[in-house]
Protein backbone atom coordinates (compact mmCIF):
# COMPACT_ATOMS: atom_id res chain seq x y z
CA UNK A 1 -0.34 10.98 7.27
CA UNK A 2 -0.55 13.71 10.21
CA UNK A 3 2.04 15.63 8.18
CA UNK A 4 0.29 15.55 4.82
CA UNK A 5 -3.22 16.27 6.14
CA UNK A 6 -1.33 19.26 8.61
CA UNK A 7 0.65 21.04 5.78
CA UNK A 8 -1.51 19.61 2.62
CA UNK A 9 0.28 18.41 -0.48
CA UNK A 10 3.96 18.13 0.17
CA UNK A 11 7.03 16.21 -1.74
CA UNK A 12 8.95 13.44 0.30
CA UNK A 13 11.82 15.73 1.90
CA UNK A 14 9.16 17.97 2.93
CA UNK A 15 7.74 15.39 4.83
CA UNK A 16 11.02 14.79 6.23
CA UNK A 17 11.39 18.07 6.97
CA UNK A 18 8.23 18.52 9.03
CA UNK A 19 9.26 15.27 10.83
CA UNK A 20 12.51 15.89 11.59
CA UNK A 21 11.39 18.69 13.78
CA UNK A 22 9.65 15.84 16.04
CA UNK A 23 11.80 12.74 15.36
CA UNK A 24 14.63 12.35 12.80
CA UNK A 25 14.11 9.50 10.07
CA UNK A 26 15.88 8.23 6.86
CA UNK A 27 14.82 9.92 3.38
CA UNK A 28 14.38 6.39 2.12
CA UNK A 29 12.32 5.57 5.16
CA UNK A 30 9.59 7.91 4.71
CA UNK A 31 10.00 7.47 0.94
CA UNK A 32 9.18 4.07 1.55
CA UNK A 33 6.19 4.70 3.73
CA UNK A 34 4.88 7.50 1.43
CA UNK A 35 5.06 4.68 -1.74
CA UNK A 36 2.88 1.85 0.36
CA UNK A 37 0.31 4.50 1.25
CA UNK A 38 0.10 5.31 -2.20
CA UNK A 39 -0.19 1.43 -3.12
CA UNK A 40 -3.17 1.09 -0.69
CA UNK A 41 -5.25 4.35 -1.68
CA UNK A 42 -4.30 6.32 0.88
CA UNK A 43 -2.34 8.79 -0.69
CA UNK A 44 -2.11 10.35 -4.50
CA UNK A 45 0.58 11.78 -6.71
CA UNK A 46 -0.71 15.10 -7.55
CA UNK A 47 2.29 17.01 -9.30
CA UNK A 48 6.17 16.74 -9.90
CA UNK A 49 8.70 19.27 -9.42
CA UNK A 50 11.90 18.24 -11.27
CA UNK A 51 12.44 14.69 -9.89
CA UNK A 52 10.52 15.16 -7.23
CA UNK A 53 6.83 13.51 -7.06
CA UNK A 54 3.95 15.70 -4.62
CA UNK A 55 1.42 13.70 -2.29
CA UNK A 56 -1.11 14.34 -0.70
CA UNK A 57 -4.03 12.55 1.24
CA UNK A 58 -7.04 11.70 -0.25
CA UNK A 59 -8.18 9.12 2.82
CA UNK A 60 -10.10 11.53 5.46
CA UNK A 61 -8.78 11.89 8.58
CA UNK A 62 -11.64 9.83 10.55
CA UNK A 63 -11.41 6.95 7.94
CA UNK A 64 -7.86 6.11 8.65
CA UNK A 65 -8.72 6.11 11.86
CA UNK A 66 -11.71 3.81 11.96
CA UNK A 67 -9.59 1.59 9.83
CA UNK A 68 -6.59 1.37 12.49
């Protein structure tokens, strides 16, 4: 979620991108993540660029945390 409210809207290997930088995880790791955000309202599909679906957050910042 840091990454996507960070950098905005961003496809799944983005988000790996920006993460690898601080900690290296699996493609179908954060793929995984990204998908059960989406399933709890915590994230949309806004586009598609060939195969590849674009999220970003539509749960503020301070929500997810009073949620946690």
């Amino acid at each position: 979620m840091e990454v996507l409210w960070a950098h905005g809207a961003l496809a799944v290997r983005q988000v790996q991108d920006k993460l690898s930088e601080q900690d290296p995880y699996a493609y179908t790791t954060i793929q995984t993540i990204i998908y059960r955000l989406e399933a709890k309202g915590a994230l949309r599909r806004t586009g598609k660029i060939g195969n590849a679906h674009i999220f970003e957050a539509i749960l503020p910042r301070d929500a997810a945390r009073r949620h946690s």
